[in-house]
N, C-alpha and C. Protein backbone atom coordinates (compact mmCIF):
# COMPACT_ATOMS: atom_id res chain seq x y z
N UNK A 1 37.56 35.37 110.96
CA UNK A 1 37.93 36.25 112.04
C UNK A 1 36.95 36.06 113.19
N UNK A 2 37.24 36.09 114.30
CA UNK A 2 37.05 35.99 115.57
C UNK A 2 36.24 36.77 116.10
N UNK A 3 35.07 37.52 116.23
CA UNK A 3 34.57 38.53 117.07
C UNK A 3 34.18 38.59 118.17
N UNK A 4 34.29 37.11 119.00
CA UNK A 4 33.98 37.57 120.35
C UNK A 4 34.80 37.96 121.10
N UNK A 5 35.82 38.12 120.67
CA UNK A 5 36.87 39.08 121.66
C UNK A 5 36.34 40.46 121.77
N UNK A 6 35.89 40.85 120.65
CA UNK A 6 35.40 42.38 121.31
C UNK A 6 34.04 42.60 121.92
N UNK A 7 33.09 41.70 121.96
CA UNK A 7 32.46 41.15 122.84
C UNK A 7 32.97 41.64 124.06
N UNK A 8 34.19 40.94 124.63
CA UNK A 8 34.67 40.45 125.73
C UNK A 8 35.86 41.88 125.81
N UNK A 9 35.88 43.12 125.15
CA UNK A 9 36.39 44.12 125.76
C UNK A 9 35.62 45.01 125.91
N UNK A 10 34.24 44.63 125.36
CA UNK A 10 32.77 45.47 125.69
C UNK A 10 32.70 45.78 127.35
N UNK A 11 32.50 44.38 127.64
CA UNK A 11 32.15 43.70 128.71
C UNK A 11 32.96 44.11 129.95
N UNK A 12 34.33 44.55 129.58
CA UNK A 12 35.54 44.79 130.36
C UNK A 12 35.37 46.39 130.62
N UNK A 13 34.78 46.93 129.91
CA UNK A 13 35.31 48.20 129.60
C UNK A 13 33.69 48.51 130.63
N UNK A 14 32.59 47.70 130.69
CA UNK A 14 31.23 47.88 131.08
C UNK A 14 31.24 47.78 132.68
N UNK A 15 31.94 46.70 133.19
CA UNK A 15 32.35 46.74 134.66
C UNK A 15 33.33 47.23 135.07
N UNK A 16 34.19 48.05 134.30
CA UNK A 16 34.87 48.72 134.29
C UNK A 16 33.87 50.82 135.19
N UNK A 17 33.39 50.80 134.32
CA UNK A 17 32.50 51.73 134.35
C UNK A 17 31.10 51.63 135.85
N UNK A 18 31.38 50.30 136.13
CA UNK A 18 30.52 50.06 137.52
C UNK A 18 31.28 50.04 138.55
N UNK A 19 32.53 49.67 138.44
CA UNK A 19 33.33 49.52 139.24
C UNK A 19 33.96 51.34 140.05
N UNK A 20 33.22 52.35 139.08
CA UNK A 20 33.63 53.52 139.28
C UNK A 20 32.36 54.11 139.94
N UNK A 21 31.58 54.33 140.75
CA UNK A 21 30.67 54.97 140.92
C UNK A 21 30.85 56.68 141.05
N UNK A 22 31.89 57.00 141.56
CA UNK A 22 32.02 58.67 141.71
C UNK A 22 32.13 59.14 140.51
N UNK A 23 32.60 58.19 139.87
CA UNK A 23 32.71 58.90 138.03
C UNK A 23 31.46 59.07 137.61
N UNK A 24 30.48 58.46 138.15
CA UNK A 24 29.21 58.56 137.48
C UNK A 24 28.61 59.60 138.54
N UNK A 25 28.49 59.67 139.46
CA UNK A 25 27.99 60.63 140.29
C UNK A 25 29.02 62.19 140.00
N UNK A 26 29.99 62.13 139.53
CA UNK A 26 30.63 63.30 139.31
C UNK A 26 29.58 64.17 138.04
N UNK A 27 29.08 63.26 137.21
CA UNK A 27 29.12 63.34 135.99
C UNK A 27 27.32 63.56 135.88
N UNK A 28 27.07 63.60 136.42
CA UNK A 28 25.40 63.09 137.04
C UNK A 28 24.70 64.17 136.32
N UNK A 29 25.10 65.42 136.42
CA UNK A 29 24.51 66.62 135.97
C UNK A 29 24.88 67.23 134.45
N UNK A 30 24.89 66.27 134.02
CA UNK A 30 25.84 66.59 132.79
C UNK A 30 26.75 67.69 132.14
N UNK A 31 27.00 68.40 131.32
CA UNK A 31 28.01 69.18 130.32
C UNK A 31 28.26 70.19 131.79
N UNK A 32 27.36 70.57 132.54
CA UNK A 32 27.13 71.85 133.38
C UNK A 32 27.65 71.41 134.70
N UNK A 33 27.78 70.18 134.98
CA UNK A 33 28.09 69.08 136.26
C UNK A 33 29.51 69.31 136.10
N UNK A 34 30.14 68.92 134.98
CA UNK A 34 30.62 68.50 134.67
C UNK A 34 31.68 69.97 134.54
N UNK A 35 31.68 70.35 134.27
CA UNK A 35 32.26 72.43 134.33
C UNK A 35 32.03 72.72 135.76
N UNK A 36 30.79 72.08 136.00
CA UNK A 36 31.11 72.54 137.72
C UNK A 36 32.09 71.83 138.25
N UNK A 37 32.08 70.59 138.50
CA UNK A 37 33.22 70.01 139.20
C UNK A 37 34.45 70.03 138.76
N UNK A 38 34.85 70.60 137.05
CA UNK A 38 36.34 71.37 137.01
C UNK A 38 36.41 72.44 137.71
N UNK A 39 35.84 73.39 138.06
CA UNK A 39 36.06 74.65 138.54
C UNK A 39 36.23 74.36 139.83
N UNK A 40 35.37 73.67 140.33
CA UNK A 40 35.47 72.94 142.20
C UNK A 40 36.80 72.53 142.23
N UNK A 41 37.31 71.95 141.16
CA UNK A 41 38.24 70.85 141.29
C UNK A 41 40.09 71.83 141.61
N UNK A 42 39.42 72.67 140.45
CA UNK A 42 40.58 73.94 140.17
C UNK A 42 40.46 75.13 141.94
N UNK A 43 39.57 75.38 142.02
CA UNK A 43 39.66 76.22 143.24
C UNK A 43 40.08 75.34 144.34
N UNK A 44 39.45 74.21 144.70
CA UNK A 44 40.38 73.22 145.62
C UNK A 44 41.51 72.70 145.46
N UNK A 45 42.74 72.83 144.34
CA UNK A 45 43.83 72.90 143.79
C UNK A 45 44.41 74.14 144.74
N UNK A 46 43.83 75.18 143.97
CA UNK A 46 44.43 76.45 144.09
C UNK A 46 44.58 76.54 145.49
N UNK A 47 43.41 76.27 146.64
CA UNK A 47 43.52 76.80 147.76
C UNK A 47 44.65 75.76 148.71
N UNK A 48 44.80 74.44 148.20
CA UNK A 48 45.65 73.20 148.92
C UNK A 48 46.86 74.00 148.63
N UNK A 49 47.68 74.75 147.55
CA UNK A 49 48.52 75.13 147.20
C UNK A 49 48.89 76.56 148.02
N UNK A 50 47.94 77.01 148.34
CA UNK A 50 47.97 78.64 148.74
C UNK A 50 48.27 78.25 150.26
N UNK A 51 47.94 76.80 150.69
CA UNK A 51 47.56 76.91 152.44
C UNK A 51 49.52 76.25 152.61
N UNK A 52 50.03 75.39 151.40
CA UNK A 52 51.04 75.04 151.53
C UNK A 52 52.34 76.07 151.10
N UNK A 53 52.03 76.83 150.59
CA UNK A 53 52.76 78.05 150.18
C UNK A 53 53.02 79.19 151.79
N UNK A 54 51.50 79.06 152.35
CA UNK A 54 51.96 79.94 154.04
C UNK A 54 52.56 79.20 154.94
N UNK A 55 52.16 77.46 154.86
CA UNK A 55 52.92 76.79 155.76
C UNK A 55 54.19 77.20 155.79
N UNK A 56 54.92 77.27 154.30
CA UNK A 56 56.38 77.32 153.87
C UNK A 56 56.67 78.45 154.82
N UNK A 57 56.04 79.34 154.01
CA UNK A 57 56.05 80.85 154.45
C UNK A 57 56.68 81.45 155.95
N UNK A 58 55.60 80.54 157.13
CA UNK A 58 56.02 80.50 157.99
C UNK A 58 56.74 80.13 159.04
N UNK A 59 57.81 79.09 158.24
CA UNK A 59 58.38 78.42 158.51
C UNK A 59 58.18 77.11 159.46
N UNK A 60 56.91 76.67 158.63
CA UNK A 60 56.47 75.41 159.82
C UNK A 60 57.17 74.07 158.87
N UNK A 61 57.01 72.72 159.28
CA UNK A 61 57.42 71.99 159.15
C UNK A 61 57.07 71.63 157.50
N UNK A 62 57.42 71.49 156.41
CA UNK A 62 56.71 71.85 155.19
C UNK A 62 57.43 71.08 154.13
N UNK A 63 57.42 69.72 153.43
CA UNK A 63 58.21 69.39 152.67
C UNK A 63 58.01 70.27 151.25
N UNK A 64 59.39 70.79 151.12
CA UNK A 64 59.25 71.72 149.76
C UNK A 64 59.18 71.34 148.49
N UNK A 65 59.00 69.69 148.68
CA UNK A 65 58.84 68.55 147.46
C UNK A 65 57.16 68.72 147.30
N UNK A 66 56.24 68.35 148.83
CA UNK A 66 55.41 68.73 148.03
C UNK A 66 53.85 69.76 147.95
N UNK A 67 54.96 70.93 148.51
CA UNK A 67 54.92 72.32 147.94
C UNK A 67 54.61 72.97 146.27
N UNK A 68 55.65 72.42 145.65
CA UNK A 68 55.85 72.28 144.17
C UNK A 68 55.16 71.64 143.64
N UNK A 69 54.66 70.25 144.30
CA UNK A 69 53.62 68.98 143.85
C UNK A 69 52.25 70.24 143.38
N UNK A 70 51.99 70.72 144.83
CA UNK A 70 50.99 71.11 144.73
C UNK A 70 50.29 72.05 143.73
N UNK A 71 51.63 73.37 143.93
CA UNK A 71 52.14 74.50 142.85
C UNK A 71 51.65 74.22 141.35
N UNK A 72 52.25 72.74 141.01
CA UNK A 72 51.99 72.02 139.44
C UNK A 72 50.56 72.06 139.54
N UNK A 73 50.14 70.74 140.38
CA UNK A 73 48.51 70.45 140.24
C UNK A 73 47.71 72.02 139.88
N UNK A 74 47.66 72.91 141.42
CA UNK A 74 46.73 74.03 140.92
C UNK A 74 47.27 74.87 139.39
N UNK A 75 48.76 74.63 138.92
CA UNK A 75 48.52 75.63 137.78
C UNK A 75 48.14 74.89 136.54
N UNK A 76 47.92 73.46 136.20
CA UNK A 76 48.00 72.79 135.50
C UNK A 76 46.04 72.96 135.43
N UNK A 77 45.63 72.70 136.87
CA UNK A 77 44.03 72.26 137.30
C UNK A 77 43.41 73.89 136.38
N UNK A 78 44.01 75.36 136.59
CA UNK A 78 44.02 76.62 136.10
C UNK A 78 44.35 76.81 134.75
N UNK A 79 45.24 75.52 134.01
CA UNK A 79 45.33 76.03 133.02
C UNK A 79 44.31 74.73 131.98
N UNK A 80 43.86 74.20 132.49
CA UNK A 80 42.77 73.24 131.73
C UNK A 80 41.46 74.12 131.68
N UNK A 81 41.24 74.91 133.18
CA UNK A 81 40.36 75.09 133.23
C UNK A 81 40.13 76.90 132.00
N UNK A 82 41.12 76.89 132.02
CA UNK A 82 40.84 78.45 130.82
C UNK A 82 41.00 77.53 129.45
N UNK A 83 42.09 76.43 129.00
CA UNK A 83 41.49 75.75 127.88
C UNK A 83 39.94 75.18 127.70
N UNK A 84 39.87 74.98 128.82
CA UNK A 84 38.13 74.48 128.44
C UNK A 84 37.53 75.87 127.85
N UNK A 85 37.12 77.00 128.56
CA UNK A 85 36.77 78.40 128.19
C UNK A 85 37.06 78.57 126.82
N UNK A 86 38.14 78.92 126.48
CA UNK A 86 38.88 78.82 124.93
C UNK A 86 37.95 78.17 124.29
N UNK A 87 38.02 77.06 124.36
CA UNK A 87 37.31 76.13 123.31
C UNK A 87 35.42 76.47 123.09
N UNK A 88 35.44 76.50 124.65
CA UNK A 88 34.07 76.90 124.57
C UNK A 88 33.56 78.16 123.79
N UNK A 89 34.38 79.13 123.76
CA UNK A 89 34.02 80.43 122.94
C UNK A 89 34.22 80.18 121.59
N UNK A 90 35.01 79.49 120.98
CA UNK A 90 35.55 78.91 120.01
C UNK A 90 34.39 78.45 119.04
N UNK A 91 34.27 77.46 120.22
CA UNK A 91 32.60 76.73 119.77
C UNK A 91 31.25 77.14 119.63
N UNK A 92 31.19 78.79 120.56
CA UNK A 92 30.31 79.43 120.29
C UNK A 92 30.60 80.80 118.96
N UNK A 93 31.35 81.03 119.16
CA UNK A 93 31.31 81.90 117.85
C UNK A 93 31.67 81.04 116.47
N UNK A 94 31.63 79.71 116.50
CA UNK A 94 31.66 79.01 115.36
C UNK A 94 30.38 78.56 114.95
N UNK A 95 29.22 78.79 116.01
CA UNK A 95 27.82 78.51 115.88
C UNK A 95 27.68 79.74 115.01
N UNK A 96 27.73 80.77 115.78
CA UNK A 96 27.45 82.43 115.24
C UNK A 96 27.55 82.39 113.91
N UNK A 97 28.40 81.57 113.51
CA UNK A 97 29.17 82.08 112.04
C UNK A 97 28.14 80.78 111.10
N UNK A 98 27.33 80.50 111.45
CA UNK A 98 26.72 79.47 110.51
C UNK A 98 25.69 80.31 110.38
N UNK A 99 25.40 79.66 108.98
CA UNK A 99 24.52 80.76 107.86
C UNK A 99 23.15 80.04 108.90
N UNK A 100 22.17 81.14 108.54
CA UNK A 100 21.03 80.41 108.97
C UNK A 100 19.95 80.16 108.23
């Protein structure tokens, strides 16, 4: 059997990962960076959606395609961001519960 092929999806997967710099600067601050910029990510959802919801509102020029686009993103960006929470409490009262 052959192993330098995975060698060679190491390698792919490595400039892969350079080729991204905001992913790494997103990520910079770790577990806490990283919860921050979902929550950033989710309130800048929410508010693109809220500013396209008054456009509608007021009858300015407003495609209602993507109105709805937006609608999805912030409730989808809102509903990751309370699964993360979930889990996180999850994970802390599963600490709690270990004998000590």
């Amino acid at each position: 059997m052959d192993v330098s092929a995975i060698g060679a999806v190491t390698g792919a997967t490595e400039s892969a990962a350079r080729a991204r710099p905001e992913g790494a600067a997103r990520g910079a601050g770790g577990f806490a960076g990283l919860l921050g910029d979902l929550l950033q990510d989710a309130s800048q959802a929410s508010a693109a959606s809220d500013r396209l919801v008054e456009s509608l509102a007021k009858g300015e020029p407003t495609d209602i395609h993507d109105v709805m686009i937006a609608m999805t993103e912030a409730d989808l960006s809102f509903r990751l961001v309370v699964e993360v929470r979930n889990r996180l409490i999850d994970a802390y009262q599963e600490i709690q519960r270990m004998p000590m």
